[in-house]
PDB file of N, CA and C in Angstrom:
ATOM      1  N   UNK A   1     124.243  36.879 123.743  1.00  0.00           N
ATOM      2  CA  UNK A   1     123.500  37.759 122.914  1.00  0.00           C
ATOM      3  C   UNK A   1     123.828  39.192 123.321  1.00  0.00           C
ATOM      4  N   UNK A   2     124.036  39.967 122.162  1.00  0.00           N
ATOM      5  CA  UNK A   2     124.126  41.406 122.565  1.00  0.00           C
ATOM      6  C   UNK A   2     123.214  42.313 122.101  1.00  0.00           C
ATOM      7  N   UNK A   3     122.943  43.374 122.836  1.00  0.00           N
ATOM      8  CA  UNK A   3     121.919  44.607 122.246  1.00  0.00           C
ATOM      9  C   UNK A   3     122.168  45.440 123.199  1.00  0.00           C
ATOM     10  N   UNK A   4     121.855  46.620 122.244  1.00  0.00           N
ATOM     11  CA  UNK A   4     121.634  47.870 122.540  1.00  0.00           C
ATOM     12  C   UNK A   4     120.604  48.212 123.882  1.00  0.00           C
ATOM     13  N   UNK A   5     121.374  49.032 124.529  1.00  0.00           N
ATOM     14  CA  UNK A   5     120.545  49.438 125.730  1.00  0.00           C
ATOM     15  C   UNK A   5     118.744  49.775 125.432  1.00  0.00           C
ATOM     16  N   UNK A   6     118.674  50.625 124.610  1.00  0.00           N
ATOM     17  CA  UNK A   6     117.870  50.749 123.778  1.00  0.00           C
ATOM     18  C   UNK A   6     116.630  50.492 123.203  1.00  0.00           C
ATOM     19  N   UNK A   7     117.414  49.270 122.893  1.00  0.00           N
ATOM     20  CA  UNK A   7     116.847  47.744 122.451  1.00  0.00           C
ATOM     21  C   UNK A   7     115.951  46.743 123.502  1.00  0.00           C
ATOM     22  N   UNK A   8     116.497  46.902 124.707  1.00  0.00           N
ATOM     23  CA  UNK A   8     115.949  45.931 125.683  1.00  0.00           C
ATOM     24  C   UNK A   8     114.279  46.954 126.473  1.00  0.00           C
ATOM     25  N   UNK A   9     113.476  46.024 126.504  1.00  0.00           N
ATOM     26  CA  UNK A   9     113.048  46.175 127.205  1.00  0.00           C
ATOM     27  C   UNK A   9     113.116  46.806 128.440  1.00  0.00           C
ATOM     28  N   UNK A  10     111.939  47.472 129.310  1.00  0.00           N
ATOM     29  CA  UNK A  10     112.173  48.660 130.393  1.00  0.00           C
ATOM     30  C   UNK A  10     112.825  47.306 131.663  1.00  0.00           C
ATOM     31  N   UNK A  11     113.470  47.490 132.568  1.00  0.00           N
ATOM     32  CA  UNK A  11     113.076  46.511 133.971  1.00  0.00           C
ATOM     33  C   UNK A  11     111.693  46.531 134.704  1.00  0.00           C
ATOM     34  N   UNK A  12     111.758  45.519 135.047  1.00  0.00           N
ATOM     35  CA  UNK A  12     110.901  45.448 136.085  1.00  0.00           C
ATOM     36  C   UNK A  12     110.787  46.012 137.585  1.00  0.00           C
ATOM     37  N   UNK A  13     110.001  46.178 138.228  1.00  0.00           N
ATOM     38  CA  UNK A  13     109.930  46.803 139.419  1.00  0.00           C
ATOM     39  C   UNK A  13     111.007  46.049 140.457  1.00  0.00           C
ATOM     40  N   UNK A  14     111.572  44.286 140.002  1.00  0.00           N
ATOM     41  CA  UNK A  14     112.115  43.785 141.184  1.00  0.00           C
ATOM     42  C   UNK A  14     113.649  43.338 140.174  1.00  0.00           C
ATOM     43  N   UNK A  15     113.676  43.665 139.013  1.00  0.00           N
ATOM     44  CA  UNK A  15     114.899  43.632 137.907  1.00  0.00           C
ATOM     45  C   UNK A  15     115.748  44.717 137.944  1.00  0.00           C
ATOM     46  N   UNK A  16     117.035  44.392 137.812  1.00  0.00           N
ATOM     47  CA  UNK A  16     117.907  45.017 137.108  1.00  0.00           C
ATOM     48  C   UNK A  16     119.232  44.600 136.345  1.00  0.00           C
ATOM     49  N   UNK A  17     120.228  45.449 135.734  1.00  0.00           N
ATOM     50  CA  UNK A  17     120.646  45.044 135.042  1.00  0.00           C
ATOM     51  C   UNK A  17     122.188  45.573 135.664  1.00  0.00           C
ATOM     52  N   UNK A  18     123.279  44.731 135.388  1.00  0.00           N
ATOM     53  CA  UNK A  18     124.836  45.291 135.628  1.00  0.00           C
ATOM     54  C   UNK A  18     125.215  46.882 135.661  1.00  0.00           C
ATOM     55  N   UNK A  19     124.815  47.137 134.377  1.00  0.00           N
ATOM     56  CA  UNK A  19     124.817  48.542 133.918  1.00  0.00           C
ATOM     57  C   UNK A  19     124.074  49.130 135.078  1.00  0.00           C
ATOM     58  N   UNK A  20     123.138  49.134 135.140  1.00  0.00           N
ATOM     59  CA  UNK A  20     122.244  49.757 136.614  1.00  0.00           C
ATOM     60  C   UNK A  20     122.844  49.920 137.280  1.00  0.00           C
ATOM     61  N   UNK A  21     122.451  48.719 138.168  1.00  0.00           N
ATOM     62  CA  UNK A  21     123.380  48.698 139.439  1.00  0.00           C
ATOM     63  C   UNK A  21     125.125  49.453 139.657  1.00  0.00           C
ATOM     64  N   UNK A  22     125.970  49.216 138.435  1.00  0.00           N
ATOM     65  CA  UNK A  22     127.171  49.650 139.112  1.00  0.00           C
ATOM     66  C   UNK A  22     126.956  51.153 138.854  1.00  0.00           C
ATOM     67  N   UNK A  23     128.108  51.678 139.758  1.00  0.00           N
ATOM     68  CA  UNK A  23     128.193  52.757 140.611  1.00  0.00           C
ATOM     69  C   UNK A  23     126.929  53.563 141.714  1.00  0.00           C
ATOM     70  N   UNK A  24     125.589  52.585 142.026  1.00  0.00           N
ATOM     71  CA  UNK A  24     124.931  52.987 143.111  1.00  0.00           C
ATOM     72  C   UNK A  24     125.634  52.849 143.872  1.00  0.00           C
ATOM     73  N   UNK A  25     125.229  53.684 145.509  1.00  0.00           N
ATOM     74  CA  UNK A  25     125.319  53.323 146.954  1.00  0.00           C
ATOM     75  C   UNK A  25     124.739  52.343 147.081  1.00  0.00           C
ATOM     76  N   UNK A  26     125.025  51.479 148.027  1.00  0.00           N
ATOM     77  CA  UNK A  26     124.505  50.354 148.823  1.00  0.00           C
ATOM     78  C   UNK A  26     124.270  50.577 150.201  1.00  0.00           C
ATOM     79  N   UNK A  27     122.843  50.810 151.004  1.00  0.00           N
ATOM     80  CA  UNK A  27     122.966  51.063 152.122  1.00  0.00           C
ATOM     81  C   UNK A  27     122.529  50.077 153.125  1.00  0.00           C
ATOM     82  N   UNK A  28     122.918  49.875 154.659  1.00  0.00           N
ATOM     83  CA  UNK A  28     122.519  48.981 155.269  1.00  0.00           C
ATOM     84  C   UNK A  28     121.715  49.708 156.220  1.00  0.00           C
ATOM     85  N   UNK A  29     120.375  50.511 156.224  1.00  0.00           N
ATOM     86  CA  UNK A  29     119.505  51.165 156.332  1.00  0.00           C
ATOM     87  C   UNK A  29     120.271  52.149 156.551  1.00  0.00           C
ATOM     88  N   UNK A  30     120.683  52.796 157.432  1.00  0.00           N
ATOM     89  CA  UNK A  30     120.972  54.528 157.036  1.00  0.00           C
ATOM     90  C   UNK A  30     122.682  54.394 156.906  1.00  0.00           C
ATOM     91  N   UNK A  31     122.954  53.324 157.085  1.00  0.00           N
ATOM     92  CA  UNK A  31     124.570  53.228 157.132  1.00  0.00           C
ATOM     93  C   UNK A  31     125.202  52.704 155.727  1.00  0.00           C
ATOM     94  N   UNK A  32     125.914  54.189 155.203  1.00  0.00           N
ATOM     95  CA  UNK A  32     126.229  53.838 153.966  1.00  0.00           C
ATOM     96  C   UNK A  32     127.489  52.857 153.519  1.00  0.00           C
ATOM     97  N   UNK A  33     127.350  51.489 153.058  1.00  0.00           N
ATOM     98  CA  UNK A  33     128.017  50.675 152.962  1.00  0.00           C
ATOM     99  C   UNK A  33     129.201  50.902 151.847  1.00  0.00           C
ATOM    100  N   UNK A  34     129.016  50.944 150.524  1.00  0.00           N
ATOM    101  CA  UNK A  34     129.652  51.384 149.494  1.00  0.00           C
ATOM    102  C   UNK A  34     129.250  51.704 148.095  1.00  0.00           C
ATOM    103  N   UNK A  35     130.136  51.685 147.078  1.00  0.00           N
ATOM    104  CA  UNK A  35     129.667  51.709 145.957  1.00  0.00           C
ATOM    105  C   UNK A  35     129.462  50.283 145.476  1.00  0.00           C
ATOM    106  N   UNK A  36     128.641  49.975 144.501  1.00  0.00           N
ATOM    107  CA  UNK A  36     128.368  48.721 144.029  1.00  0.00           C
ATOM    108  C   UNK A  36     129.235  48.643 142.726  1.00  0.00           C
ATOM    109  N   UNK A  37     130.141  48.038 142.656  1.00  0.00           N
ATOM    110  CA  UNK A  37     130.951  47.866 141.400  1.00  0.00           C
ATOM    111  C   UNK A  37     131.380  46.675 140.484  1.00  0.00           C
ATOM    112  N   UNK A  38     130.294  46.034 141.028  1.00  0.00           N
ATOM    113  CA  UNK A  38     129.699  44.542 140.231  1.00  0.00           C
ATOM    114  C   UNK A  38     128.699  43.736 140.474  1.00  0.00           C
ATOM    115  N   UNK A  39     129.013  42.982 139.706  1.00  0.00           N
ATOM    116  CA  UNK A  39     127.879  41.754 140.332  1.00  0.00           C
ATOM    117  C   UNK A  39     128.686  40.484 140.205  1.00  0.00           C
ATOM    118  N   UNK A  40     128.610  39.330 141.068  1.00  0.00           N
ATOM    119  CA  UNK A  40     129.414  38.020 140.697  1.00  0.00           C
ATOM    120  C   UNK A  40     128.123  36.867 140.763  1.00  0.00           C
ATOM    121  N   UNK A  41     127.761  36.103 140.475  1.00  0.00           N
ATOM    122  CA  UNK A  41     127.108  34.703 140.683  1.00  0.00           C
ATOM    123  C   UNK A  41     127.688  33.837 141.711  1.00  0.00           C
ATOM    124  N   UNK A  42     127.119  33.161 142.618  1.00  0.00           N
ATOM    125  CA  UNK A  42     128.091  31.685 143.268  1.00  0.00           C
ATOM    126  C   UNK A  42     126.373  31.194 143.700  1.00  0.00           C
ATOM    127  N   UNK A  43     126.466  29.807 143.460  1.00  0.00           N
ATOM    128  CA  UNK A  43     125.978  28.703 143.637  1.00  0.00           C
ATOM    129  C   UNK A  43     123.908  29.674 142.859  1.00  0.00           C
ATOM    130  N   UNK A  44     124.308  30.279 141.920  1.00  0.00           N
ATOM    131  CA  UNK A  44     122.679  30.554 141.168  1.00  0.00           C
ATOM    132  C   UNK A  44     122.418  31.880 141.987  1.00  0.00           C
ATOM    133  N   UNK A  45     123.038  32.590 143.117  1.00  0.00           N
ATOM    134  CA  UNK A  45     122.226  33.247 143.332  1.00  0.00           C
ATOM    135  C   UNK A  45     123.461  35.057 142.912  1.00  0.00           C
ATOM    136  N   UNK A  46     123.029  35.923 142.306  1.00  0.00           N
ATOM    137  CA  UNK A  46     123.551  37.339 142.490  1.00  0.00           C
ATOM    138  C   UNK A  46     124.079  37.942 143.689  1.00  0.00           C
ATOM    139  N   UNK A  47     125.335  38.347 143.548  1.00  0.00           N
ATOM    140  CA  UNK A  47     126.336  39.058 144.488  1.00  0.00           C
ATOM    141  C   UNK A  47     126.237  40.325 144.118  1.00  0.00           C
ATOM    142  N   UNK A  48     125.868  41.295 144.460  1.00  0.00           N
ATOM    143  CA  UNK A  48     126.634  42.828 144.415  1.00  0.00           C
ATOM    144  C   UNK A  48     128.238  42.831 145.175  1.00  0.00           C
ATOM    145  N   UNK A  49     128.767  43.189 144.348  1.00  0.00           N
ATOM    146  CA  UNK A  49     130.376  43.451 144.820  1.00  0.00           C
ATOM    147  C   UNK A  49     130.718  44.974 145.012  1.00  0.00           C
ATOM    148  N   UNK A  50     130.638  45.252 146.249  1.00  0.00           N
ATOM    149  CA  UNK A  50     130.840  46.418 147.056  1.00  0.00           C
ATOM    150  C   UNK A  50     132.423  47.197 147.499  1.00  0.00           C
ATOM    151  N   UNK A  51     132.547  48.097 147.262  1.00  0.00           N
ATOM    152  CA  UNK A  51     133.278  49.099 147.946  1.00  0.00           C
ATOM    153  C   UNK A  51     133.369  49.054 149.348  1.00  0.00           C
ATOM    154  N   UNK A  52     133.690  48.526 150.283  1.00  0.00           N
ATOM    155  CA  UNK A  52     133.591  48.555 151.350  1.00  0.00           C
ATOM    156  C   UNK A  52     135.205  48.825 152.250  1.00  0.00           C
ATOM    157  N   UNK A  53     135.045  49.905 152.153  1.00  0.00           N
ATOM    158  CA  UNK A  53     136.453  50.576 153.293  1.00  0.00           C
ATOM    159  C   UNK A  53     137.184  50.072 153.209  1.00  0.00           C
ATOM    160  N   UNK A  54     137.565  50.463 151.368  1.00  0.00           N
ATOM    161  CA  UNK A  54     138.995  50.062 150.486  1.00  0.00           C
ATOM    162  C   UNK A  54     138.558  48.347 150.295  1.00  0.00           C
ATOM    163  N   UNK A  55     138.117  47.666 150.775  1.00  0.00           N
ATOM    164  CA  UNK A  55     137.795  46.273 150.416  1.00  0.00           C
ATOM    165  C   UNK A  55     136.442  45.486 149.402  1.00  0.00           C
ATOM    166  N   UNK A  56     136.867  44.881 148.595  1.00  0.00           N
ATOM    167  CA  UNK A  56     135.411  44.024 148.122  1.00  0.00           C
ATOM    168  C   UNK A  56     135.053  43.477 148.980  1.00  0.00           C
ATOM    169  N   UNK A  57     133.469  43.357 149.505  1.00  0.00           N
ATOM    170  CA  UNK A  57     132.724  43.128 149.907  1.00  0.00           C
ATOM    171  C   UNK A  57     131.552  42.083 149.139  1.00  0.00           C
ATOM    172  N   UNK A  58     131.113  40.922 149.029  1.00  0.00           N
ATOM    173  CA  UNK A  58     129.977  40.225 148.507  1.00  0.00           C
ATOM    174  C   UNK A  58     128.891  40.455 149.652  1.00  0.00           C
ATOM    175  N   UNK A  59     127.439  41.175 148.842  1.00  0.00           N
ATOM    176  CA  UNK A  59     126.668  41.128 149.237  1.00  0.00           C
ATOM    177  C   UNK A  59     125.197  40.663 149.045  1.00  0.00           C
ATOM    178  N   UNK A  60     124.579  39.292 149.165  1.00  0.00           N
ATOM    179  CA  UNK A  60     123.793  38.343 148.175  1.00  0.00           C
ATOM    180  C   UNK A  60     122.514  39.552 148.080  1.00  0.00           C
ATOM    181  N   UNK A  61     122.114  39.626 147.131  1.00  0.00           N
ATOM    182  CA  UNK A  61     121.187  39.813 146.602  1.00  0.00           C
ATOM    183  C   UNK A  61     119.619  39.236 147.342  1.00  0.00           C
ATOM    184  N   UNK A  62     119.533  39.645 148.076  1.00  0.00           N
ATOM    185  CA  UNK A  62     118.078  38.859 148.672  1.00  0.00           C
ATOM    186  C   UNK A  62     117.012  39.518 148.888  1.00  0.00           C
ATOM    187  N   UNK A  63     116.214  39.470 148.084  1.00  0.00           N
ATOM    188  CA  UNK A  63     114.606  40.043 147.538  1.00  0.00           C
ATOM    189  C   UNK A  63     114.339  40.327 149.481  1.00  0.00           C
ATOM    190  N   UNK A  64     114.283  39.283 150.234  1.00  0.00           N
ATOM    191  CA  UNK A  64     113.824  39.604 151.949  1.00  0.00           C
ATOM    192  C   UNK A  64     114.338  40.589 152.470  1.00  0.00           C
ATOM    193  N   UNK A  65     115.628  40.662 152.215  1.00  0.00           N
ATOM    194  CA  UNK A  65     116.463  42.259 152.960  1.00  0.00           C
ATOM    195  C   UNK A  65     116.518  43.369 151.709  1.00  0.00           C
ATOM    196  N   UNK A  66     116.104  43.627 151.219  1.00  0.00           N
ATOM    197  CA  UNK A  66     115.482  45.021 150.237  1.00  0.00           C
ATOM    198  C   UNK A  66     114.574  45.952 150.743  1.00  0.00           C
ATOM    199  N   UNK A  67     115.084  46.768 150.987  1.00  0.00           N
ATOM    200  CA  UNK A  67     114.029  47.491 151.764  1.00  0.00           C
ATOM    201  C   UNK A  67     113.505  48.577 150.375  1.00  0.00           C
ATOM    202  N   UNK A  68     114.762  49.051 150.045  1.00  0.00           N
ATOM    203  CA  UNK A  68     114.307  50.473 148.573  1.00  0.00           C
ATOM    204  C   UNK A  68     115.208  50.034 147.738  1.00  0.00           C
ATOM    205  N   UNK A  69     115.013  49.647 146.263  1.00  0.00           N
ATOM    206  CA  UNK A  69     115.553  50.098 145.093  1.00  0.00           C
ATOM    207  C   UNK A  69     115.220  51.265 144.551  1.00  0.00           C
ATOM    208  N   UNK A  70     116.314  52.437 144.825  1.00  0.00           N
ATOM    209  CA  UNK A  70     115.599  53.785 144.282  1.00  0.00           C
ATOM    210  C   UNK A  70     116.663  53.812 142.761  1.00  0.00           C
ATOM    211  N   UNK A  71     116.042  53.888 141.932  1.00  0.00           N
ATOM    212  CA  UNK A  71     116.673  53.971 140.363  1.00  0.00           C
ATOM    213  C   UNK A  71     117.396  55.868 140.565  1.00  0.00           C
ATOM    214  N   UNK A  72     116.238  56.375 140.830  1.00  0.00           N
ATOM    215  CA  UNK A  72     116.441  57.603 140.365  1.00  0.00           C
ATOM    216  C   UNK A  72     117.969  58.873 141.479  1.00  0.00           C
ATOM    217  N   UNK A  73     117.509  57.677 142.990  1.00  0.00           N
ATOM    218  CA  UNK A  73     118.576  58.364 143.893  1.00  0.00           C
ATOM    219  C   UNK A  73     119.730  57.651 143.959  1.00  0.00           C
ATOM    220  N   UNK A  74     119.810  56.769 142.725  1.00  0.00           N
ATOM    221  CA  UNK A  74     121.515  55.784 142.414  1.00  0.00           C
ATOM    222  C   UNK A  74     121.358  55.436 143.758  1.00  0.00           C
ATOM    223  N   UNK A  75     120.235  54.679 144.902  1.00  0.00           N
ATOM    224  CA  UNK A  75     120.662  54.047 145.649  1.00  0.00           C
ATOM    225  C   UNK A  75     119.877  52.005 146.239  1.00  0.00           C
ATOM    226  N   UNK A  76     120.434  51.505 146.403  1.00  0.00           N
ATOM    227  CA  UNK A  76     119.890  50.198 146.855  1.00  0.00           C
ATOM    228  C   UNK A  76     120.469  50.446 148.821  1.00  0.00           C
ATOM    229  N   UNK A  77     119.061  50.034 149.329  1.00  0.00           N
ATOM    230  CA  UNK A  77     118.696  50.209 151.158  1.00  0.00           C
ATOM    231  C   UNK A  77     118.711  48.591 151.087  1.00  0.00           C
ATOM    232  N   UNK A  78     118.974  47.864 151.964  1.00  0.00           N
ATOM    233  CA  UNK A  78     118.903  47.242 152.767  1.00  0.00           C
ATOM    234  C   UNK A  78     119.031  46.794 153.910  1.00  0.00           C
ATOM    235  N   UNK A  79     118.323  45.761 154.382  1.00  0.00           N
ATOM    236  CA  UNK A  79     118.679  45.416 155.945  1.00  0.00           C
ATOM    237  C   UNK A  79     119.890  44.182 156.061  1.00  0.00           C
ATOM    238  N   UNK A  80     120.531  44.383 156.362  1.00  0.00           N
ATOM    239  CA  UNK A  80     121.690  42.785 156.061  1.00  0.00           C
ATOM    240  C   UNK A  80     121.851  42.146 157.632  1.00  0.00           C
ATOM    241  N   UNK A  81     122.448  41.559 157.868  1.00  0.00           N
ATOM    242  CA  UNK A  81     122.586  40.391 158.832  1.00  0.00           C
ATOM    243  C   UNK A  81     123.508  40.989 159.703  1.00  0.00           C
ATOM    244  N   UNK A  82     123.738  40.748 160.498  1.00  0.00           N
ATOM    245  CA  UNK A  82     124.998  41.360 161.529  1.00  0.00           C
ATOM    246  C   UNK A  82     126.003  40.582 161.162  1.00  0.00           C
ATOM    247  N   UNK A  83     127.368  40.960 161.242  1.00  0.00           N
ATOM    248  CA  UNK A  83     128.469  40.327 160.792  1.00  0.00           C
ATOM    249  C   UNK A  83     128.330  40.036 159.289  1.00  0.00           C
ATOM    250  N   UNK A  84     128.129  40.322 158.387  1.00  0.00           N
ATOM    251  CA  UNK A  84     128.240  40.283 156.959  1.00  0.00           C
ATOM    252  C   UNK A  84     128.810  41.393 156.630  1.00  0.00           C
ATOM    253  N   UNK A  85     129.377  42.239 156.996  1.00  0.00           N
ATOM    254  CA  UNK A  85     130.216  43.708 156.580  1.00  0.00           C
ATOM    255  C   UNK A  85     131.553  42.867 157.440  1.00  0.00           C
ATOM    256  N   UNK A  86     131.384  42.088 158.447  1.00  0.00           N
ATOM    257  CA  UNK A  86     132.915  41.977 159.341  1.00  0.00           C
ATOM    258  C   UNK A  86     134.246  41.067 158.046  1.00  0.00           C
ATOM    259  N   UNK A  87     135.088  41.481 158.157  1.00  0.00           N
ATOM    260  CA  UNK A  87     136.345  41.098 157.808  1.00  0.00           C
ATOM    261  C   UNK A  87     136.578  39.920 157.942  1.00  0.00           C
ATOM    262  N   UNK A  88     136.627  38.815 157.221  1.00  0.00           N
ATOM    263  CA  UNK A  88     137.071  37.383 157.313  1.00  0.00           C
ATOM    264  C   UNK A  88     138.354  37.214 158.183  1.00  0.00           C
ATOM    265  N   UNK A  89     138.243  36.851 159.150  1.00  0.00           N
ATOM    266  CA  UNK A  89     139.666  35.874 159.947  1.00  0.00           C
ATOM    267  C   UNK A  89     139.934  35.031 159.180  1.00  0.00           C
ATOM    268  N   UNK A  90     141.602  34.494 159.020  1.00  0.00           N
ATOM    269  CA  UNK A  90     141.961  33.491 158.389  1.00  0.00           C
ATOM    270  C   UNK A  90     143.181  33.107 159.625  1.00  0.00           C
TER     271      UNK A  90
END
């Protein structure tokens, strides 16, 4: 289904939408992670796909580590896990 920005309904306080989200910061409390320049799905749950020092980055979406969705300062705070920014070994 398509519509107009317009058209849709406001978000909710814990919603958002593609359009939103891309081009915020993503922070991991004061440490600025990247730009957000998607979103992907895997196994039902939302990925933000991050800018991260020249690399995509997946970062799940989890209502528990949200600290601020600020709409107005283009930024999403969170707290993330240690080693979830580290570089995959192969």
């Amino acid at each position: 289904m398509w519509a107009r920005p317009e058209e849709l309904p406001e978000w909710g306080e814990d919603e958002f939408g593609l359009t939103e989200i891309t081009g915020m910061t993503l922070l991991d409390g004061d440490e600025v992670v990247g730009p957000v320049t998607g979103l992907a799905e895997s196994a039902g749950r939302d990925l933000f796909e991050v800018d991260h020092q020249g690399r995509t980055v997946l970062v799940p979406a989890v209502k528990d580590w949200l600290v601020e969705f600020d709409r107005d300062g283009r930024r999403i705070v969170m707290n993330l896990p240690a080693g979830l920014l580290d570089p995959e070994e192969t």
